[in-house]
PDB file of N, CA and C in Angstrom:
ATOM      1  N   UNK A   1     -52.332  51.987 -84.821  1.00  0.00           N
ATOM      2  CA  UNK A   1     -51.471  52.216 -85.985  1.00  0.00           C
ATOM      3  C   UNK A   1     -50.237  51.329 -85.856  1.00  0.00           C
ATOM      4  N   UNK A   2     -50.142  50.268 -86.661  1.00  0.00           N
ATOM      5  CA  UNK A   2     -49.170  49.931 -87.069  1.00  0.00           C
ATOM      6  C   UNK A   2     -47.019  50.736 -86.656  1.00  0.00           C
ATOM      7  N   UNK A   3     -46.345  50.156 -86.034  1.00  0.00           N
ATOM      8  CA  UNK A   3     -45.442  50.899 -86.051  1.00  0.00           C
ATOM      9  C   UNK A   3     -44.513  51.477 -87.211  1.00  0.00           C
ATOM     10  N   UNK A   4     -44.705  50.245 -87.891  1.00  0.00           N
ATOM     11  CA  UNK A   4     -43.938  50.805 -89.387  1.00  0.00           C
ATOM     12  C   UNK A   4     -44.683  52.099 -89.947  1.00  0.00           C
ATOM     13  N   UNK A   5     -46.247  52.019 -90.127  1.00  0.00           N
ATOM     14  CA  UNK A   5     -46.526  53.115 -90.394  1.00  0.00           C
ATOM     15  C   UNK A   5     -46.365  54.730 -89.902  1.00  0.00           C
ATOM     16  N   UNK A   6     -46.546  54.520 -88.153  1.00  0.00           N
ATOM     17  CA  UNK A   6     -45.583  55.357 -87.649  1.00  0.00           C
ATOM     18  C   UNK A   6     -44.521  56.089 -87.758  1.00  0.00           C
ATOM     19  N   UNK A   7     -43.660  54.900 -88.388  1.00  0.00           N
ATOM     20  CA  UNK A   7     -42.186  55.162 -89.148  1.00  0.00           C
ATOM     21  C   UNK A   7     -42.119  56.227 -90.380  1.00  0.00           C
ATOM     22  N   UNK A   8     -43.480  55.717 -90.901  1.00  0.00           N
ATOM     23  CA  UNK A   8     -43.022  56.448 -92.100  1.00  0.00           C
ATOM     24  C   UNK A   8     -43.614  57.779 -91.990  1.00  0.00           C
ATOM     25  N   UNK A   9     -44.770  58.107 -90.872  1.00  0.00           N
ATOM     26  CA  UNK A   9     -44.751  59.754 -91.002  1.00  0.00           C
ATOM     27  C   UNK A   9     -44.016  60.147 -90.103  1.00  0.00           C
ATOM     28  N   UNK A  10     -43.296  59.638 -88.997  1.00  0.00           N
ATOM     29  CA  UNK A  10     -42.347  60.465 -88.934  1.00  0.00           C
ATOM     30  C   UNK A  10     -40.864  60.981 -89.795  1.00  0.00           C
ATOM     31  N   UNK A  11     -40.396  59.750 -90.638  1.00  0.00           N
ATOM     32  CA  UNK A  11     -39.689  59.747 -91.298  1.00  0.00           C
ATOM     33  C   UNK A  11     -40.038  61.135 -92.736  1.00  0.00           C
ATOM     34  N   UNK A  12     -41.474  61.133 -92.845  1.00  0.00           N
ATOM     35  CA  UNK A  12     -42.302  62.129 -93.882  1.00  0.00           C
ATOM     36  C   UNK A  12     -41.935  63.848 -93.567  1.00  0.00           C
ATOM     37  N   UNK A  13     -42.419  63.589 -91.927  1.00  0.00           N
ATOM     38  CA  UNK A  13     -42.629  64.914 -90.788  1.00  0.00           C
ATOM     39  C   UNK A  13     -40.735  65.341 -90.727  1.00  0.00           C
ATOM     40  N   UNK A  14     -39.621  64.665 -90.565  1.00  0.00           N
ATOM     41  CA  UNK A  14     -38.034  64.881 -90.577  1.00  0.00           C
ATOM     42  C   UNK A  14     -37.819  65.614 -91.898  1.00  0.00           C
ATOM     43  N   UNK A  15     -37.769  64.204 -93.273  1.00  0.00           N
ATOM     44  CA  UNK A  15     -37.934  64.858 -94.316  1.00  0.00           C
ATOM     45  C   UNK A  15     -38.437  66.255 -94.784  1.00  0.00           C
ATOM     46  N   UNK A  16     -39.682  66.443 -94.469  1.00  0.00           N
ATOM     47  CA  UNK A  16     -39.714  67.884 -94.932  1.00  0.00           C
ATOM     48  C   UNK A  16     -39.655  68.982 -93.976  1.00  0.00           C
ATOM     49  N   UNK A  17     -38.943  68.583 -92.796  1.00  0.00           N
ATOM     50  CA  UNK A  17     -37.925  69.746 -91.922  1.00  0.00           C
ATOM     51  C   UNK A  17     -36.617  70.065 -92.594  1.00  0.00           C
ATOM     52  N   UNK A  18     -36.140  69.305 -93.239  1.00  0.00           N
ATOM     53  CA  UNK A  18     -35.059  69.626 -94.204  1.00  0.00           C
ATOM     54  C   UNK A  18     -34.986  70.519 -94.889  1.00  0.00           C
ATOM     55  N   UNK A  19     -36.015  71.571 -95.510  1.00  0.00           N
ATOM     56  CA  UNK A  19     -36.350  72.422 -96.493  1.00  0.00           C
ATOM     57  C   UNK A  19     -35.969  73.774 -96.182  1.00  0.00           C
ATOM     58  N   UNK A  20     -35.868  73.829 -94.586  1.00  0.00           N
ATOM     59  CA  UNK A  20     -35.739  75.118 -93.996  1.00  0.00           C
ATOM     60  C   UNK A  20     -34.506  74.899 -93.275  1.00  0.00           C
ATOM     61  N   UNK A  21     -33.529  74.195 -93.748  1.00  0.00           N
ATOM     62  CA  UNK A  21     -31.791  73.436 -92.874  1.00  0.00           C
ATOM     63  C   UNK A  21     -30.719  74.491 -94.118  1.00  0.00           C
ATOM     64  N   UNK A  22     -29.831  74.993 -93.446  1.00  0.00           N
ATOM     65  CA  UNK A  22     -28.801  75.474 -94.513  1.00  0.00           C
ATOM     66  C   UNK A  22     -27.692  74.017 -94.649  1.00  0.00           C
ATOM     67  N   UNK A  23     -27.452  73.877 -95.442  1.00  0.00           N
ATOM     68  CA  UNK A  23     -26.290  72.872 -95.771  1.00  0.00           C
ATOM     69  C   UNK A  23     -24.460  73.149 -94.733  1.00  0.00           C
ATOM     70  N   UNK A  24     -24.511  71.994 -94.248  1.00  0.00           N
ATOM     71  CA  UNK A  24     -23.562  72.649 -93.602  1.00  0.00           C
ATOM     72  C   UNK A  24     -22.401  71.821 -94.165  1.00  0.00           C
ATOM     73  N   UNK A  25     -22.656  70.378 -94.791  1.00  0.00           N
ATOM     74  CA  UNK A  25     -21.728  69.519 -95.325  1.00  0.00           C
ATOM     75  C   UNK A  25     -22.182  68.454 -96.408  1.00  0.00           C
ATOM     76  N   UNK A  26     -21.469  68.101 -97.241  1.00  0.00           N
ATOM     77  CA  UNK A  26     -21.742  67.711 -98.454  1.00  0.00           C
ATOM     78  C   UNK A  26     -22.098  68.221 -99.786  1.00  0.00           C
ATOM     79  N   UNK A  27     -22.297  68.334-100.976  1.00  0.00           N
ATOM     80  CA  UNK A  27     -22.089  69.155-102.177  1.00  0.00           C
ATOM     81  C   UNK A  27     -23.292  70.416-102.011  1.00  0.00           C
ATOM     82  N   UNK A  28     -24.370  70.078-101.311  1.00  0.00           N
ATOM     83  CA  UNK A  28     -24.908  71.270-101.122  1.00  0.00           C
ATOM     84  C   UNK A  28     -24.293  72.523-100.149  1.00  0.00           C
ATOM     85  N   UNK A  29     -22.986  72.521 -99.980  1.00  0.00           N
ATOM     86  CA  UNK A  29     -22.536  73.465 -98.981  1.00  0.00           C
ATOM     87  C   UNK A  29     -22.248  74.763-100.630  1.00  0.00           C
ATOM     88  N   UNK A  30     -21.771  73.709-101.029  1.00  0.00           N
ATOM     89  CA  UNK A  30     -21.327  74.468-102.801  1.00  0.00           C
ATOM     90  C   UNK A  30     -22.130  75.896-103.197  1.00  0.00           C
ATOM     91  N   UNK A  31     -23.719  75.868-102.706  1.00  0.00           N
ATOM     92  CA  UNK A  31     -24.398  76.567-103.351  1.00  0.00           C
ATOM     93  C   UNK A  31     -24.869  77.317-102.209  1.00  0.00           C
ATOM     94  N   UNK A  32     -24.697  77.088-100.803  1.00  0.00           N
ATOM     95  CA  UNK A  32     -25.203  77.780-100.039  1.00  0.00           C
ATOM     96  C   UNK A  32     -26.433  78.322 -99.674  1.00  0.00           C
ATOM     97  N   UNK A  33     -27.206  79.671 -99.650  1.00  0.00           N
ATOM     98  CA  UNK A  33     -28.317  79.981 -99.273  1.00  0.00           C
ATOM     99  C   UNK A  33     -29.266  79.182-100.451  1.00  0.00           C
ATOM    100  N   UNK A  34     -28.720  79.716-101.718  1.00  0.00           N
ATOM    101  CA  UNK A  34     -30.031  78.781-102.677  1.00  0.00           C
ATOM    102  C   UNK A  34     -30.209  77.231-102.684  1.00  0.00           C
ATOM    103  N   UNK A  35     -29.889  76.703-102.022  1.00  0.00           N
ATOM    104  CA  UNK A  35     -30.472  75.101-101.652  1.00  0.00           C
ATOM    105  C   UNK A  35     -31.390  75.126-100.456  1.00  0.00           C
ATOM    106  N   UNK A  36     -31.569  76.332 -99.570  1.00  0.00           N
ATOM    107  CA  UNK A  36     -32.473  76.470 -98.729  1.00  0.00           C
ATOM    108  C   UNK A  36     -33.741  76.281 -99.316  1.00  0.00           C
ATOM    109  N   UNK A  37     -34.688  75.366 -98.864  1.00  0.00           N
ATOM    110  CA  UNK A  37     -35.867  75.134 -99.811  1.00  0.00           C
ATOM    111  C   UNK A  37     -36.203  74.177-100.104  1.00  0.00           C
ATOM    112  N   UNK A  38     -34.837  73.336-100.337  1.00  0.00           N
ATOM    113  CA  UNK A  38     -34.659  72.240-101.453  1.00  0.00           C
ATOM    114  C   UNK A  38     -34.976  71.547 -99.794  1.00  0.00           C
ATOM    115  N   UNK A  39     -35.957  69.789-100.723  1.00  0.00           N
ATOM    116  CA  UNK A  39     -35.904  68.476 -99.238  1.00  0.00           C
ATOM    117  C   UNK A  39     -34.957  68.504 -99.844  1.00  0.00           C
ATOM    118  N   UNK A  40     -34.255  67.592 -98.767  1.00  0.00           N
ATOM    119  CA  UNK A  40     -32.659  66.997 -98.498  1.00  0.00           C
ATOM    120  C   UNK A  40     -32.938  65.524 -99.594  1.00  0.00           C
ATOM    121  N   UNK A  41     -32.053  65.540-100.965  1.00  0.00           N
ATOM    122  CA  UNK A  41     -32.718  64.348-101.239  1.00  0.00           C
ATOM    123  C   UNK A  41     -32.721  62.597-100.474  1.00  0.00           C
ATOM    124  N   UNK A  42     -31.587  62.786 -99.678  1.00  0.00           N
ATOM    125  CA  UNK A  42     -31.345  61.760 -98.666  1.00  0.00           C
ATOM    126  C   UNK A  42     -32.508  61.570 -97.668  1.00  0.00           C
ATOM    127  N   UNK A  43     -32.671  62.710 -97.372  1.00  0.00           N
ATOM    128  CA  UNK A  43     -33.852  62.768 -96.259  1.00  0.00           C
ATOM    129  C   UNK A  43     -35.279  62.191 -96.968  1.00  0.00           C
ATOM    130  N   UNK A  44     -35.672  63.200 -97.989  1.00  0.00           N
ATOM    131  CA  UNK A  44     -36.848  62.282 -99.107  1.00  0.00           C
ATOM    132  C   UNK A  44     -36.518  60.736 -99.529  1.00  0.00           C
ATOM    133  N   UNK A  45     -34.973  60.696 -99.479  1.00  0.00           N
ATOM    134  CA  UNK A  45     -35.395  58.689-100.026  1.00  0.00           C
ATOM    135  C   UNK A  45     -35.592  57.998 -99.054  1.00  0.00           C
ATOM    136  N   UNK A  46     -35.325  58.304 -98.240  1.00  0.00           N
ATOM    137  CA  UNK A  46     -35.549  57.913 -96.589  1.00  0.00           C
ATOM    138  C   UNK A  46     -37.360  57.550 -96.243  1.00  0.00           C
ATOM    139  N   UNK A  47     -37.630  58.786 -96.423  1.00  0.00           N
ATOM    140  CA  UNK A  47     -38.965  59.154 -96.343  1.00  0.00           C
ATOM    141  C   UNK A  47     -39.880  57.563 -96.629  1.00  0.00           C
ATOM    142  N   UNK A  48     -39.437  58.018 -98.107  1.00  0.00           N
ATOM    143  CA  UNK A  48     -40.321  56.929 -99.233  1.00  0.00           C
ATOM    144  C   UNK A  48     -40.131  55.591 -99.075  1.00  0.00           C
ATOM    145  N   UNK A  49     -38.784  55.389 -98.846  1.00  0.00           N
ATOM    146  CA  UNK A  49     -38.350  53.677 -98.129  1.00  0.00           C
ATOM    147  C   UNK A  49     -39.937  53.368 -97.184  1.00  0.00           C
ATOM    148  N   UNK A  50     -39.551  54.016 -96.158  1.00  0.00           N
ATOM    149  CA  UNK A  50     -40.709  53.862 -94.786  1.00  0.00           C
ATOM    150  C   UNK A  50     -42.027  54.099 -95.478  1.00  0.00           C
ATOM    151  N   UNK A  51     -42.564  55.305 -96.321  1.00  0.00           N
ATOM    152  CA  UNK A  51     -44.068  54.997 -96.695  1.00  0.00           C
ATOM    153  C   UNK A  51     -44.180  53.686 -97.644  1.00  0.00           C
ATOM    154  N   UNK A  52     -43.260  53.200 -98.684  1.00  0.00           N
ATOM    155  CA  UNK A  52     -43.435  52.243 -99.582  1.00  0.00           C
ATOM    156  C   UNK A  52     -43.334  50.939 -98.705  1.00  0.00           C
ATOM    157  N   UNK A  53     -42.780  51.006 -97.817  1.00  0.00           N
ATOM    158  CA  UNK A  53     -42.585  49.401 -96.926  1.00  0.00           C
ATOM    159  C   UNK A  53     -43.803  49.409 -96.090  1.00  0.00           C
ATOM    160  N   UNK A  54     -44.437  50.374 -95.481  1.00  0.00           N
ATOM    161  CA  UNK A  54     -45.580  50.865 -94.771  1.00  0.00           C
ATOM    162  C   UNK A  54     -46.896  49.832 -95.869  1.00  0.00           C
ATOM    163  N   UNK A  55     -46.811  50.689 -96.894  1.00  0.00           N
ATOM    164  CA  UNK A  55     -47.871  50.225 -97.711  1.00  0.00           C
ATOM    165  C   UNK A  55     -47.687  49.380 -98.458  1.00  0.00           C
ATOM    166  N   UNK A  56     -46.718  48.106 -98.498  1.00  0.00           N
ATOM    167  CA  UNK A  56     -46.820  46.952 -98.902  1.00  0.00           C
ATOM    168  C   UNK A  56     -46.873  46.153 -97.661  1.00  0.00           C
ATOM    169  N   UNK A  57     -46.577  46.178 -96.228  1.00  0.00           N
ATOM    170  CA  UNK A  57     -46.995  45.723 -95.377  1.00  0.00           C
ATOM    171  C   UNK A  57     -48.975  45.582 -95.390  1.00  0.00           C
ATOM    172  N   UNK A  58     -49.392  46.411 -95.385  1.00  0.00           N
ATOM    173  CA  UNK A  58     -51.279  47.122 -95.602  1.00  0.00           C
ATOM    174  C   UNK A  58     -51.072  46.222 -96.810  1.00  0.00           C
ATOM    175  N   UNK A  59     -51.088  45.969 -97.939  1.00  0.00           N
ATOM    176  CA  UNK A  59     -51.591  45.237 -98.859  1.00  0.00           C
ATOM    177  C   UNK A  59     -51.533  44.006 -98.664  1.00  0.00           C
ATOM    178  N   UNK A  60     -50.472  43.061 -97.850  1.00  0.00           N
ATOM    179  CA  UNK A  60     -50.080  41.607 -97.550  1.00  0.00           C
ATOM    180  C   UNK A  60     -50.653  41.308 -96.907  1.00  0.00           C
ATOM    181  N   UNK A  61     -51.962  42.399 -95.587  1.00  0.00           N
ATOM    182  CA  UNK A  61     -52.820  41.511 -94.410  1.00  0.00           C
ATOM    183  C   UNK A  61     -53.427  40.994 -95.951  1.00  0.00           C
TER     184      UNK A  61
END
């Protein structure tokens, strides 16, 4: 496996550990328990960077 691809499930596997994180700083502190749930959207763009660079790497061999 490719390392970039690597990258991106772990980056996938972080991301949706976020869902079960209480907010401890930044505008989600605002709402408290009900953002529990929510991916982190930082953490999801993160994510997608690494699968979308993953899989335009796989299309260029």
């Amino acid at each position: 496996m490719h390392d970039l691809a690597a990258a991106a499930i772990a980056a996938g596997t972080g991301a949706a550990s976020t869902e079960a994180l209480r907010a401890r700083r930044g505008r989600s502190t605002y709402v408290g328990d009900v953002a529990v749930g929510v991916l982190d959207p930082g953490a999801g763009h993160g994510g997608a960077v690494f699968r979308i660079r993953a899989r335009l790497l796989r299309l260029q061999r």
